[in-house]
PDB file of N, CA and C in Angstrom:
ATOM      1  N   UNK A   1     -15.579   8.119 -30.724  1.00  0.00           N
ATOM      2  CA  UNK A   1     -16.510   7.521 -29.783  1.00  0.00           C
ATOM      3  C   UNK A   1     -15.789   7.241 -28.471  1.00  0.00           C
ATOM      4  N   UNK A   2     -16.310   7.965 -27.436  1.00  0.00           N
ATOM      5  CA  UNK A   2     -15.668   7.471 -26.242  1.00  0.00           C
ATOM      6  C   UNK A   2     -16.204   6.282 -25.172  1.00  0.00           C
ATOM      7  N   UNK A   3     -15.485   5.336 -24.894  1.00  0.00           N
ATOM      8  CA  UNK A   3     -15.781   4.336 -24.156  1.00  0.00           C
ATOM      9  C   UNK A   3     -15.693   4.252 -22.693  1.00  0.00           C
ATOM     10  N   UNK A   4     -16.183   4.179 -21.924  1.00  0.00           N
ATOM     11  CA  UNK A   4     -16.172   4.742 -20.027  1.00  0.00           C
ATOM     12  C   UNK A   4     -15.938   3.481 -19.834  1.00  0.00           C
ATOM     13  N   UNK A   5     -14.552   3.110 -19.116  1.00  0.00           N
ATOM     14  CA  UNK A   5     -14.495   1.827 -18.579  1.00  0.00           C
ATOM     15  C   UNK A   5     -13.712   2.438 -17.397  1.00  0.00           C
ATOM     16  N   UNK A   6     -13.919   1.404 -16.533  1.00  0.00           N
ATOM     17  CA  UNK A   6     -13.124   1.854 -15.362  1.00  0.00           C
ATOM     18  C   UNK A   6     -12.500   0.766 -14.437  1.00  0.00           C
ATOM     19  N   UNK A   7     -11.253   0.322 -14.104  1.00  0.00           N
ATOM     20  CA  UNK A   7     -10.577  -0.347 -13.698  1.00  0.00           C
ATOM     21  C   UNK A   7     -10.394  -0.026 -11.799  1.00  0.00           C
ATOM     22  N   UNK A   8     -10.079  -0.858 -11.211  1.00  0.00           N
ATOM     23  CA  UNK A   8     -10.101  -0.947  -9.801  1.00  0.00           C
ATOM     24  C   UNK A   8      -9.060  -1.825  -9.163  1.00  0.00           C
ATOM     25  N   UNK A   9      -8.421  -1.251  -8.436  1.00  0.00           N
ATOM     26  CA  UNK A   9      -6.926  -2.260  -7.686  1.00  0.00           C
ATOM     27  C   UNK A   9      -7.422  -2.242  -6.250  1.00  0.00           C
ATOM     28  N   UNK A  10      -7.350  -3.462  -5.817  1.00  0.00           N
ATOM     29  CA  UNK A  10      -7.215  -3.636  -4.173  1.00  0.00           C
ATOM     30  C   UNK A  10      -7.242  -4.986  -4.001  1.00  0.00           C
ATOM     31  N   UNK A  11      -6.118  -5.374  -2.618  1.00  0.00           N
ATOM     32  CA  UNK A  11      -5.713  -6.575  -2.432  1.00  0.00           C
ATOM     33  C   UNK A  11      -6.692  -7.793  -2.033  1.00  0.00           C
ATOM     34  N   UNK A  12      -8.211  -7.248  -1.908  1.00  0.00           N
ATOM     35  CA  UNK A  12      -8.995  -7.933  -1.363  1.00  0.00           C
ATOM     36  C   UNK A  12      -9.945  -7.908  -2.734  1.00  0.00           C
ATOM     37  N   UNK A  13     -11.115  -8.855  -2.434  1.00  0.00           N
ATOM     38  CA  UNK A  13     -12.148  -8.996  -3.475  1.00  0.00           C
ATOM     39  C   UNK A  13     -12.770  -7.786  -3.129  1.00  0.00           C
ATOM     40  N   UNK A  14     -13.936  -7.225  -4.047  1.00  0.00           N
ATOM     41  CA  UNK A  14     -14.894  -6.419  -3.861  1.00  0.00           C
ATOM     42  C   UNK A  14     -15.741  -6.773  -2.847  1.00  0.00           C
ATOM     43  N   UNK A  15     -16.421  -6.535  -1.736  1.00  0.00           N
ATOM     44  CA  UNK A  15     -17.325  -6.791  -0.900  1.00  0.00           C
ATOM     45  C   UNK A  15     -18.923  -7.257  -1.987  1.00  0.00           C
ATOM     46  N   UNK A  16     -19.169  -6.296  -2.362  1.00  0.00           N
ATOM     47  CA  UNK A  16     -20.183  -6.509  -3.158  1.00  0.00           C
ATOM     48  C   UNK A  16     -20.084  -6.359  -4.710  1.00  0.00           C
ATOM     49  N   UNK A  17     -20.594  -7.428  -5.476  1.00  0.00           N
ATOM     50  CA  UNK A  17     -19.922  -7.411  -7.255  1.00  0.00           C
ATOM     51  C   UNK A  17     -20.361  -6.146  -7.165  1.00  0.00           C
ATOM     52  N   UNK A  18     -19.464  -5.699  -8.548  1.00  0.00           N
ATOM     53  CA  UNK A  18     -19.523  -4.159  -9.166  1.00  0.00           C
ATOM     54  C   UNK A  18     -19.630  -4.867 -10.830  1.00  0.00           C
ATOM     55  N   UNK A  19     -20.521  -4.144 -11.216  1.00  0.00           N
ATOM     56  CA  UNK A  19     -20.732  -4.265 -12.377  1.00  0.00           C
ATOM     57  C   UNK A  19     -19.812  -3.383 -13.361  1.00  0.00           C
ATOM     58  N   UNK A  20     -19.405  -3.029 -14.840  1.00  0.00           N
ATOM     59  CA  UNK A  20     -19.159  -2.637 -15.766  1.00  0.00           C
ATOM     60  C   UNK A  20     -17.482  -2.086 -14.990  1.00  0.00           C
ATOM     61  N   UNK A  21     -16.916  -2.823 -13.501  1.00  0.00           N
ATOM     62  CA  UNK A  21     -15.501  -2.453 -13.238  1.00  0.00           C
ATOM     63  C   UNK A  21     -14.484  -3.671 -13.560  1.00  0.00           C
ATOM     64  N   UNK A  22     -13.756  -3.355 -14.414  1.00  0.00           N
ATOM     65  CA  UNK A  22     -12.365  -4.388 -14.275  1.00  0.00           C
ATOM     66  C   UNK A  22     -11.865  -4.080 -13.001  1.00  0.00           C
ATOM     67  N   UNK A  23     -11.769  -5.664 -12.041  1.00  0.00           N
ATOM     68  CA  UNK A  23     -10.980  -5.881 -10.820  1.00  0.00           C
ATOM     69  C   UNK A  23      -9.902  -6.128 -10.982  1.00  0.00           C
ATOM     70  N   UNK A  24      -8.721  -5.277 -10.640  1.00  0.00           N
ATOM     71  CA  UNK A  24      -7.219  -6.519 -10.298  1.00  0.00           C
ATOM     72  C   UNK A  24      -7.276  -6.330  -8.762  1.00  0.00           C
ATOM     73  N   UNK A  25      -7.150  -7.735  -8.592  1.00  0.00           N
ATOM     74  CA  UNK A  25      -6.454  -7.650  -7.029  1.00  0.00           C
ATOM     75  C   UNK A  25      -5.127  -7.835  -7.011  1.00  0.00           C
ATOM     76  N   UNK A  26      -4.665  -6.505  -6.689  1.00  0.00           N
ATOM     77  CA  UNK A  26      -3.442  -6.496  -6.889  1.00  0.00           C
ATOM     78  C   UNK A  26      -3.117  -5.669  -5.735  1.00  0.00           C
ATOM     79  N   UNK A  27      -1.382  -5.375  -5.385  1.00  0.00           N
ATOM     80  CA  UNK A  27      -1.612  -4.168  -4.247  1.00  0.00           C
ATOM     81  C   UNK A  27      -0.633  -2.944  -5.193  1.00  0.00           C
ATOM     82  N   UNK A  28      -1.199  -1.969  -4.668  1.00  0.00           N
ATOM     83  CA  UNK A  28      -0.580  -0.874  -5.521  1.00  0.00           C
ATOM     84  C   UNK A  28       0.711  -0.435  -5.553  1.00  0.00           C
ATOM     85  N   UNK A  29       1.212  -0.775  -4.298  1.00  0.00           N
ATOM     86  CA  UNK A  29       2.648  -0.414  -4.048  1.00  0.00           C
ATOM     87  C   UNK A  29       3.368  -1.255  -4.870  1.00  0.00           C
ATOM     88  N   UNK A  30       3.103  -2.366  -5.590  1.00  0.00           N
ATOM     89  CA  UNK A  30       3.472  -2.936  -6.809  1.00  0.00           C
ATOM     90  C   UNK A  30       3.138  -2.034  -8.312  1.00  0.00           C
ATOM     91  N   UNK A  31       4.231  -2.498  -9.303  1.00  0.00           N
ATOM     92  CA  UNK A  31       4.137  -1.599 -11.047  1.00  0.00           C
ATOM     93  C   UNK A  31       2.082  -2.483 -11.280  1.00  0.00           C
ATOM     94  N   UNK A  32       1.733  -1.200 -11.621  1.00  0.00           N
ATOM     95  CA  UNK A  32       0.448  -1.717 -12.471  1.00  0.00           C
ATOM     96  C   UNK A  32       0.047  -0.847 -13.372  1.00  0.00           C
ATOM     97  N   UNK A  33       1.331  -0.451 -14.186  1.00  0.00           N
ATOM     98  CA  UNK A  33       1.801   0.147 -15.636  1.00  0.00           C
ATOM     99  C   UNK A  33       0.993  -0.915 -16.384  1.00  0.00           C
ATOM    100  N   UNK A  34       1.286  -2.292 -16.168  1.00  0.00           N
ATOM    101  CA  UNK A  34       0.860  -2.887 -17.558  1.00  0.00           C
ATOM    102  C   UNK A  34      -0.655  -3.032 -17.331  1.00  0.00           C
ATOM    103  N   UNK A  35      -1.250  -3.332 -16.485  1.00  0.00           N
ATOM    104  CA  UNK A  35      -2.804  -3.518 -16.354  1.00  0.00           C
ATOM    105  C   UNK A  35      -3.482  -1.991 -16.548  1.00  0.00           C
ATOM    106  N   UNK A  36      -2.894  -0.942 -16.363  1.00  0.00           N
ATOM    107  CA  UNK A  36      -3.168   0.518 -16.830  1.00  0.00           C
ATOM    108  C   UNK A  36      -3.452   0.505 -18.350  1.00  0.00           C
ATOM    109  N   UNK A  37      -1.989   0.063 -18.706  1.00  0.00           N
ATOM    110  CA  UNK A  37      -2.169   0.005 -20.262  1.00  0.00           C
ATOM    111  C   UNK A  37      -2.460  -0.453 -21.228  1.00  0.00           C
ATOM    112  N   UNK A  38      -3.175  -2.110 -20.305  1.00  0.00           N
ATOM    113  CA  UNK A  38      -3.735  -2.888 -21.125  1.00  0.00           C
ATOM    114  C   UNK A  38      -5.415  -2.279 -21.222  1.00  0.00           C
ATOM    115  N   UNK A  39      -5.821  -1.621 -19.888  1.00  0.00           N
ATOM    116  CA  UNK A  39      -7.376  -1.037 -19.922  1.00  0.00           C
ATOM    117  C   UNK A  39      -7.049   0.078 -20.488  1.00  0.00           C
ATOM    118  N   UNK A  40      -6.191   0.533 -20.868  1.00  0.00           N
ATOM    119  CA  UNK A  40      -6.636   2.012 -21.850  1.00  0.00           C
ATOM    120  C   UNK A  40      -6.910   2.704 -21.111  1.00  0.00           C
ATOM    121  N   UNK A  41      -6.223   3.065 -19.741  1.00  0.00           N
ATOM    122  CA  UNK A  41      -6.929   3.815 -18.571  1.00  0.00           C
ATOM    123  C   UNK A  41      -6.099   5.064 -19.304  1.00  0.00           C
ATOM    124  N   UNK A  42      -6.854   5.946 -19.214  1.00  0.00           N
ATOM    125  CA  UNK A  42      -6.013   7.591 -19.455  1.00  0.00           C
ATOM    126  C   UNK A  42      -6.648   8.519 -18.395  1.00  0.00           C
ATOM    127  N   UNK A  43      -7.227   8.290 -17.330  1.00  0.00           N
ATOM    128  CA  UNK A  43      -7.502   9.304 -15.751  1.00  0.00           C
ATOM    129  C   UNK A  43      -7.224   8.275 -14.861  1.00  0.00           C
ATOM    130  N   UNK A  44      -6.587   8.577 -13.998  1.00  0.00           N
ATOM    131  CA  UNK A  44      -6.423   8.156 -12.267  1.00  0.00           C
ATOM    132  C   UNK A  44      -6.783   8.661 -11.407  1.00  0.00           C
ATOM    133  N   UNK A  45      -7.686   8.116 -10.384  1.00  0.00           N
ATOM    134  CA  UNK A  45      -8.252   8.713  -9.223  1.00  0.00           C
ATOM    135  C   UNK A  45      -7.726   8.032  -8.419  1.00  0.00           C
ATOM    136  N   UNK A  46      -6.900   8.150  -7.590  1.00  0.00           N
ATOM    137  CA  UNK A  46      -6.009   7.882  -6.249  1.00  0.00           C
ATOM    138  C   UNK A  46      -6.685   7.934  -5.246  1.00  0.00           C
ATOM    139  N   UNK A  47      -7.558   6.857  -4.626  1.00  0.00           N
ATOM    140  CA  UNK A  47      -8.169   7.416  -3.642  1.00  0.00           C
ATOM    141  C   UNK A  47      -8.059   5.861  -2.028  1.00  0.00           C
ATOM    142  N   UNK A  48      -6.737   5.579  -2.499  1.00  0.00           N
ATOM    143  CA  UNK A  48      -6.882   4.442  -1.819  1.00  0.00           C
ATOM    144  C   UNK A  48      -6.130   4.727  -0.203  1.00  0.00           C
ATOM    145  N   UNK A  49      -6.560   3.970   0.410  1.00  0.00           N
ATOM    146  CA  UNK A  49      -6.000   3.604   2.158  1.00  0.00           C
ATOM    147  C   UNK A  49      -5.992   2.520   2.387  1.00  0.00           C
ATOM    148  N   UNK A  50      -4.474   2.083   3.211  1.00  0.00           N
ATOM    149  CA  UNK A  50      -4.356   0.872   3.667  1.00  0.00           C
ATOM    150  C   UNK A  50      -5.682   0.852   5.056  1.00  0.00           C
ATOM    151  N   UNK A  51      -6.452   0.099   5.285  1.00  0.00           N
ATOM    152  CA  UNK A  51      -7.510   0.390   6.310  1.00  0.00           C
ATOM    153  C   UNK A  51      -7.059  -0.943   6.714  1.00  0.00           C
ATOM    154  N   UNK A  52      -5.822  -1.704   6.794  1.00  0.00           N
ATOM    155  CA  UNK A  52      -5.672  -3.171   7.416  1.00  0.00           C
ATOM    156  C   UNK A  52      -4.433  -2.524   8.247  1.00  0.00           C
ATOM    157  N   UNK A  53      -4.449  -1.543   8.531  1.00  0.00           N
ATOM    158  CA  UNK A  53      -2.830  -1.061   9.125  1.00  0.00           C
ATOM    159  C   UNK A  53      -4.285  -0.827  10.444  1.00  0.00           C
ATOM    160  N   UNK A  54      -3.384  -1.222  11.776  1.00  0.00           N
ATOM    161  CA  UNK A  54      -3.516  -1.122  13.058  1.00  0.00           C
ATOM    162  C   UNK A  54      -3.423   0.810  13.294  1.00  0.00           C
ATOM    163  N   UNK A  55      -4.265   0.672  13.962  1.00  0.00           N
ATOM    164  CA  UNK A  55      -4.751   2.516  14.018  1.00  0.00           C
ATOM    165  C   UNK A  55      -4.107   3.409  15.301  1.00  0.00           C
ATOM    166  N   UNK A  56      -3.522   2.462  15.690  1.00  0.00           N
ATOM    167  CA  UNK A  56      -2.735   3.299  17.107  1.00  0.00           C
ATOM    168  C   UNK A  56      -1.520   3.752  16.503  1.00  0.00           C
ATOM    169  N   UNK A  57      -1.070   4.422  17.488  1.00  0.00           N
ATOM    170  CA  UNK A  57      -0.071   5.663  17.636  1.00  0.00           C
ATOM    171  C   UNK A  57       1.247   5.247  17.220  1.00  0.00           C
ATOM    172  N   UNK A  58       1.607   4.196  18.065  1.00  0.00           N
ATOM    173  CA  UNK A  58       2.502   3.707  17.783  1.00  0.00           C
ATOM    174  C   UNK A  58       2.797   2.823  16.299  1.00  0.00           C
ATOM    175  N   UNK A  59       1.683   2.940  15.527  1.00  0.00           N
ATOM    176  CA  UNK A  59       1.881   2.266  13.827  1.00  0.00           C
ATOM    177  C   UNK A  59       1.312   3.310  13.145  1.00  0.00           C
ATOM    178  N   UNK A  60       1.046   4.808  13.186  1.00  0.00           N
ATOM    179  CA  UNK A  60       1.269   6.290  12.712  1.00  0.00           C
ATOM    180  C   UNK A  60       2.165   6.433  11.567  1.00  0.00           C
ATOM    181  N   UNK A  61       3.211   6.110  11.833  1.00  0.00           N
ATOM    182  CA  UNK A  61       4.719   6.599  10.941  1.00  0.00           C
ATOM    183  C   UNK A  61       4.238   5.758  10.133  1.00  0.00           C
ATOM    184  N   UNK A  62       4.590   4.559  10.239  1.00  0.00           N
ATOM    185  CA  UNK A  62       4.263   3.227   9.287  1.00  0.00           C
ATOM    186  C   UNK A  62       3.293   3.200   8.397  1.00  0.00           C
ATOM    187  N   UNK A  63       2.216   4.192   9.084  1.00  0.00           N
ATOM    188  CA  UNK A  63       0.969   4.393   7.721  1.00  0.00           C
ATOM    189  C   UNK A  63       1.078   5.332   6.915  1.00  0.00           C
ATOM    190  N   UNK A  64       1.954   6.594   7.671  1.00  0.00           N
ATOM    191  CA  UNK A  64       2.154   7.714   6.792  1.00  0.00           C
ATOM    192  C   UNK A  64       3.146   7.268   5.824  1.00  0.00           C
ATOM    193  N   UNK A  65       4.412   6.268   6.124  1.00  0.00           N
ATOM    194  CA  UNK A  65       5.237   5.708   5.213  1.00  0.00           C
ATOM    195  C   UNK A  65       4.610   5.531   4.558  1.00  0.00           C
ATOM    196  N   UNK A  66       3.578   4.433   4.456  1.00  0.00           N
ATOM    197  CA  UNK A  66       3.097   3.400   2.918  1.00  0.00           C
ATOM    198  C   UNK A  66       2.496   4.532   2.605  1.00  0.00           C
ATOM    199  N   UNK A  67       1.517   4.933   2.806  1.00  0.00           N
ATOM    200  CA  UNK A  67       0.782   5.930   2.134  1.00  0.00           C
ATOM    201  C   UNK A  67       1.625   6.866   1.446  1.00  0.00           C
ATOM    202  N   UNK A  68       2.767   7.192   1.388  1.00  0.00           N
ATOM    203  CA  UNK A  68       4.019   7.658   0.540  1.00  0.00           C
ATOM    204  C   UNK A  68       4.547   7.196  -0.338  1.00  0.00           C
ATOM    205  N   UNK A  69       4.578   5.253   0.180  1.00  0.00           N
ATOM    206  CA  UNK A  69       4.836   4.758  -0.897  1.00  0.00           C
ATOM    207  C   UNK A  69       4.012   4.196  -1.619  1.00  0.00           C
ATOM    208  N   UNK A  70       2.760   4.249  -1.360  1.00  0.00           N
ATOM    209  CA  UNK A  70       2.074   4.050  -2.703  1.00  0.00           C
ATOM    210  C   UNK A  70       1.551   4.967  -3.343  1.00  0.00           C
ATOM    211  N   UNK A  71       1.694   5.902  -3.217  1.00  0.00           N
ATOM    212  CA  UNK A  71       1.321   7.351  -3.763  1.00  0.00           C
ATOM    213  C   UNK A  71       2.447   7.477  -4.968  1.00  0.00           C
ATOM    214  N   UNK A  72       4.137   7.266  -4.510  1.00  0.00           N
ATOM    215  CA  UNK A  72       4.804   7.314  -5.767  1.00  0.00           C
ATOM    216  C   UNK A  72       4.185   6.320  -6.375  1.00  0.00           C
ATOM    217  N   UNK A  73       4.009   4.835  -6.083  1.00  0.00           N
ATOM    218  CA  UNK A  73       3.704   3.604  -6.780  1.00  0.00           C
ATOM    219  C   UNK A  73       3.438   3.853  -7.963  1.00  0.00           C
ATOM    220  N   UNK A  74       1.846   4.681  -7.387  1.00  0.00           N
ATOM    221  CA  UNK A  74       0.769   4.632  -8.656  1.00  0.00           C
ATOM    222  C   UNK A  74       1.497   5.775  -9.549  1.00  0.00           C
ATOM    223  N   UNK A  75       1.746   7.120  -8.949  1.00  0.00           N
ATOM    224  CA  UNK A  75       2.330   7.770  -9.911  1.00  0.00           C
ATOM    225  C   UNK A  75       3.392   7.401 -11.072  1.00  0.00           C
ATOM    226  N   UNK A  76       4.747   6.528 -10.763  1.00  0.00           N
ATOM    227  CA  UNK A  76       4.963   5.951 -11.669  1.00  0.00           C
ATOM    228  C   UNK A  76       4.398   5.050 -12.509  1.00  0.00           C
ATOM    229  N   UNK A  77       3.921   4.188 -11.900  1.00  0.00           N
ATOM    230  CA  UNK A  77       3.333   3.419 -13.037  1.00  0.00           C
ATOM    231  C   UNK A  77       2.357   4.393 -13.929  1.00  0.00           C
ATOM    232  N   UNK A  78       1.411   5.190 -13.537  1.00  0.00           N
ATOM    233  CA  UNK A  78       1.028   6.162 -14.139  1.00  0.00           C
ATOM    234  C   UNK A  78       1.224   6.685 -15.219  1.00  0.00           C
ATOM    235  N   UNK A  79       2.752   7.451 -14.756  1.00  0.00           N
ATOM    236  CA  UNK A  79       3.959   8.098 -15.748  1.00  0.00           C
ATOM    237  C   UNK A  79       4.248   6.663 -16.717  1.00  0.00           C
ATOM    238  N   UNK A  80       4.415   5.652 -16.382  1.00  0.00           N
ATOM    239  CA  UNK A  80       4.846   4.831 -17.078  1.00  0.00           C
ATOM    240  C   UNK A  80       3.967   4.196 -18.220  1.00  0.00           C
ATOM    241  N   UNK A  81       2.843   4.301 -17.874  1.00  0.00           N
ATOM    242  CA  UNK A  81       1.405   3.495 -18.330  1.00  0.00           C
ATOM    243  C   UNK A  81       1.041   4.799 -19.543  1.00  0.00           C
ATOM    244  N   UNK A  82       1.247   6.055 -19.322  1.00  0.00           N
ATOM    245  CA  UNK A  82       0.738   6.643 -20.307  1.00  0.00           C
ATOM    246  C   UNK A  82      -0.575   7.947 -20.198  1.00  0.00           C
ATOM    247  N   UNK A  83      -0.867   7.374 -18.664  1.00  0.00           N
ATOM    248  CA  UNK A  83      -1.561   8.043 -18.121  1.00  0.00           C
ATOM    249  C   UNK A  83      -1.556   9.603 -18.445  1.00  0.00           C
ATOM    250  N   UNK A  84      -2.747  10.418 -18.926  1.00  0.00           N
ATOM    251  CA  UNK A  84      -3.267  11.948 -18.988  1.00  0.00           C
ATOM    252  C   UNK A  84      -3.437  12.753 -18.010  1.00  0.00           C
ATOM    253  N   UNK A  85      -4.360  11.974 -16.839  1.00  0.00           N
ATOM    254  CA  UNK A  85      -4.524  12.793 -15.877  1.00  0.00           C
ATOM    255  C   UNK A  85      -4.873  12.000 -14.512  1.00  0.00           C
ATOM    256  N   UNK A  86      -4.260  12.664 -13.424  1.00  0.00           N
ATOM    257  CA  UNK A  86      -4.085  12.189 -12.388  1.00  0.00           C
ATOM    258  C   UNK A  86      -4.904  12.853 -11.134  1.00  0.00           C
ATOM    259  N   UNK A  87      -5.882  12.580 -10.794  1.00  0.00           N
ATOM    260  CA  UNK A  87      -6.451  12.745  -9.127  1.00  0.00           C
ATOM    261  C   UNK A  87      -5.921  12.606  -7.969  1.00  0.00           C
ATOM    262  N   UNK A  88      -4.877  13.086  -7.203  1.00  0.00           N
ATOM    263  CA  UNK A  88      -4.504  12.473  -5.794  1.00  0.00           C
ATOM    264  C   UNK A  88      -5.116  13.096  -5.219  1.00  0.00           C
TER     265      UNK A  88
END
């Protein structure tokens, strides 16, 4: 029997409740191996952006950085959590 649950990371609350989603507010560039593996998550969809990073030119690098580093983030914890399959 398969069970559809689906888990959600971001440093802010949800704007509007979401029903049938486990929230962590958490930020990703932190391990969230164990909240992976406590929801039994086995797919990842990577679909996150810092959208609090300042959009000019001069803070460019700085977004392409994080966005690098949270891209490994999740992938390890991922790798670490047990994770099947991965969306970036």
């Amino acid at each position: 029997m398969w069970v559809l649950w689906s888990v959600a990371f971001d440093i802010n609350p949800p704007v509007i409740p979401i029903h049938d989603i486990q929230v962590y507010r958490l930020d990703i560039n932190r391990d969230i191996s164990s909240q992976l593996r406590e929801s039994v998550v086995d797919t990842v969809v990577h679909l996150a952006e810092n959208n609090y990073l300042v959009s000019n030119t001069s803070h460019q690098g700085d977004s392409q950085e994080q966005k690098i580093q949270n891209l490994q983030s999740v992938l390890a914890s991922s790798v670490e959590a047990g994770v099947l399959i991965l969306f970036i």
